[in-house]
C-alpha atoms as a PDB file:
ATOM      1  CA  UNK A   1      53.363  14.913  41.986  1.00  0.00           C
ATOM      2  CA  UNK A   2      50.317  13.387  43.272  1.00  0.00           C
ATOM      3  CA  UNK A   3      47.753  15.170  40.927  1.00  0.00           C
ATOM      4  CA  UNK A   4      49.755  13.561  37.931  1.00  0.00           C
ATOM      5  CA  UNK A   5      49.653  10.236  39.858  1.00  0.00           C
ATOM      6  CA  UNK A   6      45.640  10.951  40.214  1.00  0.00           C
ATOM      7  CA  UNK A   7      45.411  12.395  36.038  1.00  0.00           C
ATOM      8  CA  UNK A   8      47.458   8.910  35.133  1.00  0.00           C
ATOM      9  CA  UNK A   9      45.823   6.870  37.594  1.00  0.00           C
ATOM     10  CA  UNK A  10      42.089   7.993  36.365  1.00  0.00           C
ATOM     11  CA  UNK A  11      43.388   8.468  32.423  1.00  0.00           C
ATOM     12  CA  UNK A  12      42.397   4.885  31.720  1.00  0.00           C
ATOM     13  CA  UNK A  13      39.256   4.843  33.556  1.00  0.00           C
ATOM     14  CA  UNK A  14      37.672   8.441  31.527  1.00  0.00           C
ATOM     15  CA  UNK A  15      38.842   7.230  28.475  1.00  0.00           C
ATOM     16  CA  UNK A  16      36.975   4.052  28.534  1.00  0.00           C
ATOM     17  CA  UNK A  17      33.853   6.098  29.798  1.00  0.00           C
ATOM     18  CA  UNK A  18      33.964   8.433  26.949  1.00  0.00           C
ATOM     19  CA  UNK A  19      34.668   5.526  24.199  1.00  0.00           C
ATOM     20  CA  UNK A  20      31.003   3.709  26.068  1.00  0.00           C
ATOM     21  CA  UNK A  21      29.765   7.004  25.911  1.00  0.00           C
ATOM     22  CA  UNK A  22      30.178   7.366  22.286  1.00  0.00           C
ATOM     23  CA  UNK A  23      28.922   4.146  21.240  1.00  0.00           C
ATOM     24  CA  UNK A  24      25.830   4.459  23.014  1.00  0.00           C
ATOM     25  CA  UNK A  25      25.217   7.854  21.603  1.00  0.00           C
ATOM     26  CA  UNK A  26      25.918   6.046  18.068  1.00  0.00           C
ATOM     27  CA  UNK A  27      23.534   3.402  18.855  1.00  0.00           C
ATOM     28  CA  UNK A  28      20.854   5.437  19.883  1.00  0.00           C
ATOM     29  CA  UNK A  29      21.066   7.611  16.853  1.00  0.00           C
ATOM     30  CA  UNK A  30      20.613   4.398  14.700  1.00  0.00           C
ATOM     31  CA  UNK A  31      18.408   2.319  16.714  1.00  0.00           C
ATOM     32  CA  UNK A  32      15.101   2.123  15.559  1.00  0.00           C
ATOM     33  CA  UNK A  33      13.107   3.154  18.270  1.00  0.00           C
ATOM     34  CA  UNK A  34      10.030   4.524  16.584  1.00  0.00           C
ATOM     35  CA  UNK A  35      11.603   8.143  15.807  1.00  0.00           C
ATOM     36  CA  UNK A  36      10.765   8.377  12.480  1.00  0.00           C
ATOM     37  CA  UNK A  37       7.212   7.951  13.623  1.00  0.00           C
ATOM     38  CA  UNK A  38       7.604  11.129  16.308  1.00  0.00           C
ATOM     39  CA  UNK A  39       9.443  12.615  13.807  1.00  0.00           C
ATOM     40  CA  UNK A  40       6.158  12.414  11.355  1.00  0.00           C
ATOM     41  CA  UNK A  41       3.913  13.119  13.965  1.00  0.00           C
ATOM     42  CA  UNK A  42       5.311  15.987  14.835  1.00  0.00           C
ATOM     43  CA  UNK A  43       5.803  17.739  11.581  1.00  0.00           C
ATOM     44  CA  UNK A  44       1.898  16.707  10.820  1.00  0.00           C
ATOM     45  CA  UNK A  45       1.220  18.863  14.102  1.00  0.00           C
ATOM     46  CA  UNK A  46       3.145  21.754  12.819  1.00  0.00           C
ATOM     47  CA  UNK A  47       1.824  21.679   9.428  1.00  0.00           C
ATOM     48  CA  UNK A  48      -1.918  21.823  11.123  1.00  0.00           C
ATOM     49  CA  UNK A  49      -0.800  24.264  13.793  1.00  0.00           C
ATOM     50  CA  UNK A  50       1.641  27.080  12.967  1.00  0.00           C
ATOM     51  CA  UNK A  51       1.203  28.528  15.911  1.00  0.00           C
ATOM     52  CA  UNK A  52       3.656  25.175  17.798  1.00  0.00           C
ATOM     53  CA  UNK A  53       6.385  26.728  16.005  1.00  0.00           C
ATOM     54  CA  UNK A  54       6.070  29.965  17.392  1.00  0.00           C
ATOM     55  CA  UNK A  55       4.759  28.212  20.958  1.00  0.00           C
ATOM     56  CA  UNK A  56       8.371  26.098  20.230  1.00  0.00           C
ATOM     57  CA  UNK A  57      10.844  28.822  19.885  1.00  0.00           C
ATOM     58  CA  UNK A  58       9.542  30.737  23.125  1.00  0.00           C
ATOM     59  CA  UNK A  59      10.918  28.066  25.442  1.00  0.00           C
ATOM     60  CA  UNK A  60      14.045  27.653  26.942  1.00  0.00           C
ATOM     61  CA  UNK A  61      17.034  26.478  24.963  1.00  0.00           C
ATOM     62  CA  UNK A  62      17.174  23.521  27.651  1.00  0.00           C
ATOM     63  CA  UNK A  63      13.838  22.237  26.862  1.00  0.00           C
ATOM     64  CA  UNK A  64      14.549  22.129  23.614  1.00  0.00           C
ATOM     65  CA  UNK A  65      18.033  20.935  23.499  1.00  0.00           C
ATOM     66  CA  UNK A  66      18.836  19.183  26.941  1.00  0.00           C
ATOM     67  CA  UNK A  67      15.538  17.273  27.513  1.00  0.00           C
ATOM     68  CA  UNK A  68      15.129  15.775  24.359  1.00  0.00           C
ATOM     69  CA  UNK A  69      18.958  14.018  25.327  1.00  0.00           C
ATOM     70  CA  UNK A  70      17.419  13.304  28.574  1.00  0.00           C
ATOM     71  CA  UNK A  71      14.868  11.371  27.653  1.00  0.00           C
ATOM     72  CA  UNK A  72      16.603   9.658  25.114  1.00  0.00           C
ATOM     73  CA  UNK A  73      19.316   8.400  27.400  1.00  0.00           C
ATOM     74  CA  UNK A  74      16.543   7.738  29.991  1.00  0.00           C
ATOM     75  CA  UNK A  75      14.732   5.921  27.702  1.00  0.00           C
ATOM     76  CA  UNK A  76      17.519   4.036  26.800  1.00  0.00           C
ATOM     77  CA  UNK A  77      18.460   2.740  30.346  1.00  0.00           C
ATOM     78  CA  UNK A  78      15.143   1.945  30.732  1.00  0.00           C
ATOM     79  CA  UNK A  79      14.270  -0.510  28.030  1.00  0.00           C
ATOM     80  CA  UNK A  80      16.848  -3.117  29.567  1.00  0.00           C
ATOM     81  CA  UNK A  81      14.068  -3.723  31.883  1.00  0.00           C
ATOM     82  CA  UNK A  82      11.483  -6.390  31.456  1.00  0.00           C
ATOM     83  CA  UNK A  83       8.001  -5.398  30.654  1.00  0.00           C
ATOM     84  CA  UNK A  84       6.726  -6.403  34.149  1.00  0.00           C
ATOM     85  CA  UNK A  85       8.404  -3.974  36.345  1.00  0.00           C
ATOM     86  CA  UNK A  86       7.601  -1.182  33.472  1.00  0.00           C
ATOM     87  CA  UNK A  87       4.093  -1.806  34.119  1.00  0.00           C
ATOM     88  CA  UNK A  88       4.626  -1.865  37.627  1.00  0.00           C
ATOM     89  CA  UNK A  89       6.483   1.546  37.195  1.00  0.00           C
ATOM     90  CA  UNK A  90       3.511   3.146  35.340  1.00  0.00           C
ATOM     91  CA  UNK A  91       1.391   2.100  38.005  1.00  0.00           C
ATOM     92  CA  UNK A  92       3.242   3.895  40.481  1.00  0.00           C
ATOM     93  CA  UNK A  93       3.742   6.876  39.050  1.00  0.00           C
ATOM     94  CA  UNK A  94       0.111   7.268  37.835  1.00  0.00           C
ATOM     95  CA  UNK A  95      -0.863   6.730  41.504  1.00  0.00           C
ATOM     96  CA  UNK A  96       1.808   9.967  41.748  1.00  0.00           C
ATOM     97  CA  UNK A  97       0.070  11.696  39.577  1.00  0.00           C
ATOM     98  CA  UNK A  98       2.616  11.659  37.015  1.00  0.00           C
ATOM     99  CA  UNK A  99       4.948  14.174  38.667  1.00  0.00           C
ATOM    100  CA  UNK A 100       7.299  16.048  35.923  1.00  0.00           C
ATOM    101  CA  UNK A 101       5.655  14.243  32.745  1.00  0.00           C
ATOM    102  CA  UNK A 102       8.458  11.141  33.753  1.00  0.00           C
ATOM    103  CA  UNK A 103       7.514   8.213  32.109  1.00  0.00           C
ATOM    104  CA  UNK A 104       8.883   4.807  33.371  1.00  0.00           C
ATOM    105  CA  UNK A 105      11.450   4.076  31.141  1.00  0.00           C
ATOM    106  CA  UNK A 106      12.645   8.173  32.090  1.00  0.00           C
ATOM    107  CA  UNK A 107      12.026   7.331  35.961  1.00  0.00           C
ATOM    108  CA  UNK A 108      14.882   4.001  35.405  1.00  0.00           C
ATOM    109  CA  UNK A 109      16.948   6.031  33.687  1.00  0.00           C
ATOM    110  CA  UNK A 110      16.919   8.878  35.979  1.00  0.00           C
ATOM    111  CA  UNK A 111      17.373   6.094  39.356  1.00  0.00           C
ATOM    112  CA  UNK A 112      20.765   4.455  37.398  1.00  0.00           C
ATOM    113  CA  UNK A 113      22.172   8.301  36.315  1.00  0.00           C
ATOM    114  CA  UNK A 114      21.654   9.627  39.821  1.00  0.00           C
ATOM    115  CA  UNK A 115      23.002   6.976  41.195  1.00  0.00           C
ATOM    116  CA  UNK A 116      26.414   6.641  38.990  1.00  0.00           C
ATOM    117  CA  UNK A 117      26.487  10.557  39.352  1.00  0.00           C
ATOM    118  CA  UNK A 118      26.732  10.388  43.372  1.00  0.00           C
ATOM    119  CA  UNK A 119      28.713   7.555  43.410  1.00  0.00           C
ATOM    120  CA  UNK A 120      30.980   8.918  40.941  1.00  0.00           C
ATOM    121  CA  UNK A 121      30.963  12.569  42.306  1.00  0.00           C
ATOM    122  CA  UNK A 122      31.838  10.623  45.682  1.00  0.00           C
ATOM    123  CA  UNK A 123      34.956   9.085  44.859  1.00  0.00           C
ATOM    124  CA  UNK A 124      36.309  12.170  42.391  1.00  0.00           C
ATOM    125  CA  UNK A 125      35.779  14.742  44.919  1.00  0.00           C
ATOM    126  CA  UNK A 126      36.323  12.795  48.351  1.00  0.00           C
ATOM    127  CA  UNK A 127      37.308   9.049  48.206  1.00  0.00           C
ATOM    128  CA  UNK A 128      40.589   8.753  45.863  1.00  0.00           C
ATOM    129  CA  UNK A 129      42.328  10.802  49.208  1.00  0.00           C
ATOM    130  CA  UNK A 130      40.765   7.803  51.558  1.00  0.00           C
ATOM    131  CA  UNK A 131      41.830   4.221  52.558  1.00  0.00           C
ATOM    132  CA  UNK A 132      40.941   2.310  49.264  1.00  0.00           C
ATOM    133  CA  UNK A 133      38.009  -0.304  51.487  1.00  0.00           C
ATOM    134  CA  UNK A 134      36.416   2.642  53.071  1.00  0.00           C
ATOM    135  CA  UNK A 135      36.807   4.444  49.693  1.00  0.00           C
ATOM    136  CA  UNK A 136      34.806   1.589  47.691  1.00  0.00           C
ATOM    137  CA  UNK A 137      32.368   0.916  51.014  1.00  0.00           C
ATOM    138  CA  UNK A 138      31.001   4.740  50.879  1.00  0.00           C
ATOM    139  CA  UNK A 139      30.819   4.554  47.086  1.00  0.00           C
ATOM    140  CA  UNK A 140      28.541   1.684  47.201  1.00  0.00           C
ATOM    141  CA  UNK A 141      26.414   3.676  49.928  1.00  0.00           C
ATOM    142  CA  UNK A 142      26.307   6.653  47.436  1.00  0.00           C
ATOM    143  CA  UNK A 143      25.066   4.866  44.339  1.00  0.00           C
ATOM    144  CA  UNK A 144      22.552   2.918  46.251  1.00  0.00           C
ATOM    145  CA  UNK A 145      21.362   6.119  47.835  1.00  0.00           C
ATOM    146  CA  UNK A 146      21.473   7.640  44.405  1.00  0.00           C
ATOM    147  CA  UNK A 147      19.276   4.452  43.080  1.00  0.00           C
ATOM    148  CA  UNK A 148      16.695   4.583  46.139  1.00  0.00           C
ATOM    149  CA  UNK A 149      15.942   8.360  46.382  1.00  0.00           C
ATOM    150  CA  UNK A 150      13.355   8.145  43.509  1.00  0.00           C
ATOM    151  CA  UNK A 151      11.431   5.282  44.981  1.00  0.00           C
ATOM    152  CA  UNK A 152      11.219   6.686  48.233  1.00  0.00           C
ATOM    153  CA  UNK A 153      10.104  10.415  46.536  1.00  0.00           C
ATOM    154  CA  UNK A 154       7.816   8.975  44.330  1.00  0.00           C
ATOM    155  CA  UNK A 155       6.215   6.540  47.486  1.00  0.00           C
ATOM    156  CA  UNK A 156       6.341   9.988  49.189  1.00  0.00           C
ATOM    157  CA  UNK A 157       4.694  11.286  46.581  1.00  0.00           C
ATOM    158  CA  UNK A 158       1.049   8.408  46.383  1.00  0.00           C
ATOM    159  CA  UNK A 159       1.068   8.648  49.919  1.00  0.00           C
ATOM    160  CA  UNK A 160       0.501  12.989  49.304  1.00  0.00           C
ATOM    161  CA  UNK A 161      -1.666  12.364  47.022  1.00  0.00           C
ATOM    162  CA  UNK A 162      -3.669   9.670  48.345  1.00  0.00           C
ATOM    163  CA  UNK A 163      -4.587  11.775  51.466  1.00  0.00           C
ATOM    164  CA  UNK A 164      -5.298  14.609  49.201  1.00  0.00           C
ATOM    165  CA  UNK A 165      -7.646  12.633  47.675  1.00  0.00           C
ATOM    166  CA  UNK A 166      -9.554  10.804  50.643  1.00  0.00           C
ATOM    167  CA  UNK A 167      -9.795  15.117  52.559  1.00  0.00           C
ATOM    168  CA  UNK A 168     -10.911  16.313  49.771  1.00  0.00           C
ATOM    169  CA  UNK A 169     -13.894  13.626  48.815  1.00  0.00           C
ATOM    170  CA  UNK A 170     -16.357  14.796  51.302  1.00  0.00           C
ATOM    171  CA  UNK A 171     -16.601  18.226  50.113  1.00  0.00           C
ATOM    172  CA  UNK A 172     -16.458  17.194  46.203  1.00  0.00           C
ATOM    173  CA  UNK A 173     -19.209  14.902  47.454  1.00  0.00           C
ATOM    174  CA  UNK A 174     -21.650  17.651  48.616  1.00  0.00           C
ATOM    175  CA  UNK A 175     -20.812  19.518  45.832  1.00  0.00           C
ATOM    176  CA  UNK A 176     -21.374  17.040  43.534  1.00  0.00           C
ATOM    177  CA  UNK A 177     -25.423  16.281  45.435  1.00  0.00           C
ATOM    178  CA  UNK A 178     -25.687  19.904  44.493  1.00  0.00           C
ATOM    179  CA  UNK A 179     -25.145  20.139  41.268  1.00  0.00           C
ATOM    180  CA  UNK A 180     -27.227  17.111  40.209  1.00  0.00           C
ATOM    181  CA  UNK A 181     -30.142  17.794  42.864  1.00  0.00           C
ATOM    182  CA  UNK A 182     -30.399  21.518  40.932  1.00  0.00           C
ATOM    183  CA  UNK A 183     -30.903  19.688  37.334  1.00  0.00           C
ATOM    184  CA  UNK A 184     -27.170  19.002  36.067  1.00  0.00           C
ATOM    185  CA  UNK A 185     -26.378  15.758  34.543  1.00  0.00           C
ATOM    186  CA  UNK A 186     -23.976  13.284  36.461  1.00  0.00           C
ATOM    187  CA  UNK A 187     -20.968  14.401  34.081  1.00  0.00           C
ATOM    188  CA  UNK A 188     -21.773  18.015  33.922  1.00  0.00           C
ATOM    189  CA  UNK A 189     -21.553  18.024  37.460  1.00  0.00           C
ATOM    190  CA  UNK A 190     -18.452  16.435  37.472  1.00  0.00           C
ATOM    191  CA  UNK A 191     -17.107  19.187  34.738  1.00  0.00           C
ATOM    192  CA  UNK A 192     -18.326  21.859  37.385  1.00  0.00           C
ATOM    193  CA  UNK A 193     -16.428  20.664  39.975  1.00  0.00           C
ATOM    194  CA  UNK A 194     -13.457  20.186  37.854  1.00  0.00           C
ATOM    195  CA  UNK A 195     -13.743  23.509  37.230  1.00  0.00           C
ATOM    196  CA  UNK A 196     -14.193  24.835  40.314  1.00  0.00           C
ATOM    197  CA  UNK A 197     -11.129  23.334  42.577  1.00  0.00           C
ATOM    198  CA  UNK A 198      -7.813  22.171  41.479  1.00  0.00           C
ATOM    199  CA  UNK A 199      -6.700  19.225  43.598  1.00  0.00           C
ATOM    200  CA  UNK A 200      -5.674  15.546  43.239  1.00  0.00           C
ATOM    201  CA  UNK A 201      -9.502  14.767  43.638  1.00  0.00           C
ATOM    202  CA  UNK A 202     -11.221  16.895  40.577  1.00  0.00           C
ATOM    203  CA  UNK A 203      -7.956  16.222  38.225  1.00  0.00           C
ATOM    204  CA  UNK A 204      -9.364  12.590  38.076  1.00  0.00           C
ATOM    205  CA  UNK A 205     -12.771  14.058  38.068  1.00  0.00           C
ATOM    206  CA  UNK A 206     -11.589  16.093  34.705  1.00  0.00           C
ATOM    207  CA  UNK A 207      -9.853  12.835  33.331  1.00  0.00           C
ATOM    208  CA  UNK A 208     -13.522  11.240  33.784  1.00  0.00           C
ATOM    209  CA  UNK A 209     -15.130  13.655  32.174  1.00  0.00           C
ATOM    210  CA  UNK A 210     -12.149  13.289  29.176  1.00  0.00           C
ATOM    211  CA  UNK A 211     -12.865   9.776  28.842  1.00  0.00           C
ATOM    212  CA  UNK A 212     -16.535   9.781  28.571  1.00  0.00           C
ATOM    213  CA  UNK A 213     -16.140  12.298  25.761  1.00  0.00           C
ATOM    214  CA  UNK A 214     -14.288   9.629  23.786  1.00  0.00           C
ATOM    215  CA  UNK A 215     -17.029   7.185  24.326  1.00  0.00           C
ATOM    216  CA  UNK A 216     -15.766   5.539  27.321  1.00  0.00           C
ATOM    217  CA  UNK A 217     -18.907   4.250  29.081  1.00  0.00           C
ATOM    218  CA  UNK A 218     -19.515   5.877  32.404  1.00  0.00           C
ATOM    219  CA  UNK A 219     -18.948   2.455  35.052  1.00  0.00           C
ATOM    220  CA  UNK A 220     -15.906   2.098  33.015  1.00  0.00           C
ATOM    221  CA  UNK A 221     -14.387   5.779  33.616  1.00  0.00           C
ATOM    222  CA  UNK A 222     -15.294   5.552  36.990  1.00  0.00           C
ATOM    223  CA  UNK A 223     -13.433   2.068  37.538  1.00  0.00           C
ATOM    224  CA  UNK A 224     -10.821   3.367  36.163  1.00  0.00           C
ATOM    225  CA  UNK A 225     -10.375   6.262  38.073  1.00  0.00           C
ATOM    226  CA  UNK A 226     -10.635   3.935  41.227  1.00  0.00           C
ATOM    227  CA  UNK A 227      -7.758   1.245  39.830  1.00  0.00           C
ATOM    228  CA  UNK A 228      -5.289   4.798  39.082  1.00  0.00           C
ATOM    229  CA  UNK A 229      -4.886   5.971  42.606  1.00  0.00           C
ATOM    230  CA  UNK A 230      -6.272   2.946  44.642  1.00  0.00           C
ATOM    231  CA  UNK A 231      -7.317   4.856  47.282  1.00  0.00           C
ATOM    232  CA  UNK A 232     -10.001   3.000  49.629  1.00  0.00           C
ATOM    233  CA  UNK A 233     -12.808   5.555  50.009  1.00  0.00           C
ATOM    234  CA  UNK A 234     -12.985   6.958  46.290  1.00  0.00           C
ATOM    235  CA  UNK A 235     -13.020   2.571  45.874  1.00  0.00           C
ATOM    236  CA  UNK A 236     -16.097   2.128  47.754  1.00  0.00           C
ATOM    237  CA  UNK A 237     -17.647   5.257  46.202  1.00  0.00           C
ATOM    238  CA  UNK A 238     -17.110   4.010  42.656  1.00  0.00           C
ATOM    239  CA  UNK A 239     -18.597   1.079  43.513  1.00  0.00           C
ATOM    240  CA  UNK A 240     -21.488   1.915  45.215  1.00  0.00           C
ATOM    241  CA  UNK A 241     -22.336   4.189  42.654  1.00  0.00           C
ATOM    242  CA  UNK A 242     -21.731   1.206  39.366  1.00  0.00           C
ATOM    243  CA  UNK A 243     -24.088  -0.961  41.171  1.00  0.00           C
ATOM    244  CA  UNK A 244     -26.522   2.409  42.032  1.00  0.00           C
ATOM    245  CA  UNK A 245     -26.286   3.266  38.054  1.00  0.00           C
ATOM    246  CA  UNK A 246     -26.878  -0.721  37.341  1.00  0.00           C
ATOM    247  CA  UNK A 247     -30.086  -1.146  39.915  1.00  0.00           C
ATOM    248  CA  UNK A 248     -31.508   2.714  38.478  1.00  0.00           C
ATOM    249  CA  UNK A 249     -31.509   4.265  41.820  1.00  0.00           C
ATOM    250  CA  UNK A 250     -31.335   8.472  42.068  1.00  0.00           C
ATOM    251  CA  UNK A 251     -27.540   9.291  41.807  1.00  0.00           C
ATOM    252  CA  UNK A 252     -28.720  12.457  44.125  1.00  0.00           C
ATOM    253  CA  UNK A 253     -29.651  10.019  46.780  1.00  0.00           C
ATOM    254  CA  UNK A 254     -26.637   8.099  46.239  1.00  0.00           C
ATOM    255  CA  UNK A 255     -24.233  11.279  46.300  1.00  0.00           C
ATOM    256  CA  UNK A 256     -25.959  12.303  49.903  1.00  0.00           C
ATOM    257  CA  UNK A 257     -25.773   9.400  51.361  1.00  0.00           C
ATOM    258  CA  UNK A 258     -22.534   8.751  50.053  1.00  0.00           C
ATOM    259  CA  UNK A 259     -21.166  12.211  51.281  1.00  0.00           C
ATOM    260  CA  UNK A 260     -22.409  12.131  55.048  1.00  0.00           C
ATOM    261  CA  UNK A 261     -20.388   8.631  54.986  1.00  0.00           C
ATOM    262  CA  UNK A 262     -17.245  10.080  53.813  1.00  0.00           C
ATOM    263  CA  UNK A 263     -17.492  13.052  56.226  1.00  0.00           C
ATOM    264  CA  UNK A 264     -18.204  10.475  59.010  1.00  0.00           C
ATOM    265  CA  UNK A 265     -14.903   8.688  57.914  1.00  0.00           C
ATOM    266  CA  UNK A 266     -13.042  11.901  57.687  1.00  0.00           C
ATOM    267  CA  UNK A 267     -14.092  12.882  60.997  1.00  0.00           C
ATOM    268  CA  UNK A 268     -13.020   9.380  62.674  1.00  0.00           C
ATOM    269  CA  UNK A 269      -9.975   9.356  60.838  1.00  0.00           C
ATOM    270  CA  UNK A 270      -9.216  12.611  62.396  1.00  0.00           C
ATOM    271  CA  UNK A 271      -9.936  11.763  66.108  1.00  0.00           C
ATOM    272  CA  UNK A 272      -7.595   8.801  65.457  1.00  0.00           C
ATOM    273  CA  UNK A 273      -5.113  10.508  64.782  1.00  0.00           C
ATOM    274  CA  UNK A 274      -5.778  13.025  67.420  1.00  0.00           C
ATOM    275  CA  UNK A 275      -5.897   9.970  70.264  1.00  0.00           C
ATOM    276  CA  UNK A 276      -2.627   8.917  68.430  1.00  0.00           C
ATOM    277  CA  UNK A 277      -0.828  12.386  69.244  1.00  0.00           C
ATOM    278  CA  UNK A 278      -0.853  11.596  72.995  1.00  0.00           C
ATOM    279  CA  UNK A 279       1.708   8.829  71.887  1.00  0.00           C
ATOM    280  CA  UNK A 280       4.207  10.933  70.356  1.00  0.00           C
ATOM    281  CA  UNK A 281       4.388  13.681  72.638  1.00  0.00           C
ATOM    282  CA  UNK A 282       5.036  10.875  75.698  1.00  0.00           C
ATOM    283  CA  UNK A 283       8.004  10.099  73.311  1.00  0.00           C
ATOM    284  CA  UNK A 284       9.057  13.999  73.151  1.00  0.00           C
ATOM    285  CA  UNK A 285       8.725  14.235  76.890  1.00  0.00           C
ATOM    286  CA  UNK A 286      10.867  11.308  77.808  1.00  0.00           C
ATOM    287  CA  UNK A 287      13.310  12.182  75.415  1.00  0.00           C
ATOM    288  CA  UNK A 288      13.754  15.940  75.142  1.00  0.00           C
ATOM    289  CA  UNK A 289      11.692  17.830  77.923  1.00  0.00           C
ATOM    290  CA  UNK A 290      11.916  15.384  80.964  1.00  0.00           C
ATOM    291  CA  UNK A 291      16.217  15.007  81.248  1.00  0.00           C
ATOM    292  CA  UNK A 292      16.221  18.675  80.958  1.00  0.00           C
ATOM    293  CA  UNK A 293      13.656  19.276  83.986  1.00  0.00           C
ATOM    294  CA  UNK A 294      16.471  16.369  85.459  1.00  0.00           C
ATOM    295  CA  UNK A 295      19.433  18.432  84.146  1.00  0.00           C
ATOM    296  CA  UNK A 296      18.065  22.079  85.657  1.00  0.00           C
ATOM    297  CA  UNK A 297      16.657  20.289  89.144  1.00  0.00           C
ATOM    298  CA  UNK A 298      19.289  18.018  89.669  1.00  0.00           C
ATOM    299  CA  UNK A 299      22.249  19.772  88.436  1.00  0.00           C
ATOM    300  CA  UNK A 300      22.707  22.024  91.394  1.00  0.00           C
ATOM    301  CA  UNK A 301      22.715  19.192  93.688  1.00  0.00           C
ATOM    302  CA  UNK A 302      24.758  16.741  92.016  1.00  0.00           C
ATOM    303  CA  UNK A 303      28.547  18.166  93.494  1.00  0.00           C
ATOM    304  CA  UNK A 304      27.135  17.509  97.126  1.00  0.00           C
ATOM    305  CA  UNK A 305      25.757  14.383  96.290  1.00  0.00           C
ATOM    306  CA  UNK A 306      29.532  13.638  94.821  1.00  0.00           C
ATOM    307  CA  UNK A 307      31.307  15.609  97.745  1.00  0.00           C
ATOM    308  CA  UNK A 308      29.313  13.311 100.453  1.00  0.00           C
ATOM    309  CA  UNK A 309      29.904  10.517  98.692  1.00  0.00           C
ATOM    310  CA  UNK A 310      33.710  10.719  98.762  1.00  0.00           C
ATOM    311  CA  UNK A 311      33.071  11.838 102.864  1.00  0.00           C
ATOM    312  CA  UNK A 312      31.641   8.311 103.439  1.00  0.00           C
ATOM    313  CA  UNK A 313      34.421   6.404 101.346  1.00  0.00           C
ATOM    314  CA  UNK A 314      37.070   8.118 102.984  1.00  0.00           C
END
């Protein structure tokens, strides 16, 4: 009796969630949203490469089937946002390094369908059998959970990367001094030490190197490898080494001087935090390890602290 009260109760509600769900599908079929261009560039890069098709059909059936519809749908969520916050979006995930290939418009899409899914999964599974207010209260907590997870992961996610960056500058630094001071060119130094480490750090060094292959003028590359992942030290290297490249001073001499700075940095950084330890383990102590000491000392003597106390009130 009560499941077909549930089945007729939530009839209505799947049914018009299907019939949405089939005219978005139908408008996104039709919309033109610059497929036939993909389309067109994609046959033009199997028809050069025969190889992609081969490359193709050795993937999963779920990259080629499910993520297409994925990004589609994300896509689609996405573009009811105005341009502003997409920009901001790109920002942010550049300065995350662009985890999973997500786009912005995918990283919308992805916030609204996790969100609908938990709050939907919430009230199917657990709150239909609950009082209807608390029901509708903990569904709003699960969508806006669902819709805040991804900015938290991907603010998670800079911050990673953005002390990736600043440990590892010092030592790309030195190695840098030593690859120009032995006769390499600026960029084939950077190449080298692309090549040699694979961190947050020499992935922007390899995107340097990229761009100045495509004519990108070395200050240029550089600033724009500071304004992607806005990190404070690789700043002020960039732009000591613009105005060092503008005055004609010895990039070797820069690169030293430049490298004993960030290692001072590095090392100050690190005693701050170390002086900042002391802090949280006084919070452990009065919380955790000091009212157990209390509980072990004081235990035993707490039932003749009681029994005296009813002595002298009786």
């Amino acid at each position: 009796m009560t499941l077909d009260v549930i089945s007729t109760g939530f009839a209505p509600t799947l049914f018009g969630v299907l019939v949405a769900a089939t005219i978005a599908a139908i408008w996104m079929a039709i919309a033109p949203s610059g497929a036939p261009r993909a389309v067109t560039d994609r046959l033009s890069g199997v028809m050069e490469s025969p190889r992609g098709v081969e490359e193709e059909l050795k993937s999963s059936l779920a990259s080629r089937t499910i993520l297409p519809i994925f990004h589609r749908v994300t896509g689609f969520i996405g573009g009811l946002l105005p341009q502003k916050n997409i920009d901001k979006l790109n920002t942010m995930l550049m300065q995350a390094g662009n985890p999973g290939g997500l786009s912005a418009l995918d990283f919308v899409g992805l916030r609204f369908i996790l969100s609908a899914g938990l709050g939907v999964g919430y009230f199917w599974m657990v709150g239909h059998n609950e009082d209807p207010f608390i029901a509708v209260r903990n569904t709003f907590i699960a969508v806006f959970a669902g819709f805040m997870l991804p900015k938290l992961w991907i603010g998670q996610r800079i911050k990673q990367r953005r002390q990736e960056i600043t440990r590892a500058l010092p030592d790309a630094l030195d190695m840098l001094t030593i690859g120009v001071e032995a006769g390499l060119a600026f960029d084939s130094a950077l190449l080298r030490v692309g090549e040699q480490w694979n961190n947050a750090l020499t992935q922007e060094f390899r995107r340097v190197v990229s761009e100045l292959r495509i004519g990108v003028s070395r200050n240029e590359a550089l600033r724009h490898m500071a304004e992607r992942n806005s990190v404070d030290d690789l700043s002020t290297f960039v732009a000591v080494l613009i105005q060092s490249n503008m005055l004609g001073m010895s990039i070797a001499q820069v690169l030293h001087s430049q490298a004993d700075q960030m290692r001072l940095r590095r090392r100050q950084l690190a005693e701050e935090q170390a002086h900042g330890a002391t802090v949280k383990i006084v919070v452990v102590l009065v919380l955790f390890i000091f009212p157990a000491l209390f509980i072990v000392i004081l235990g035993p003597v707490v039932p003749k602290i009681m029994q005296s106390l009813q002595g002298m009130a009786g």
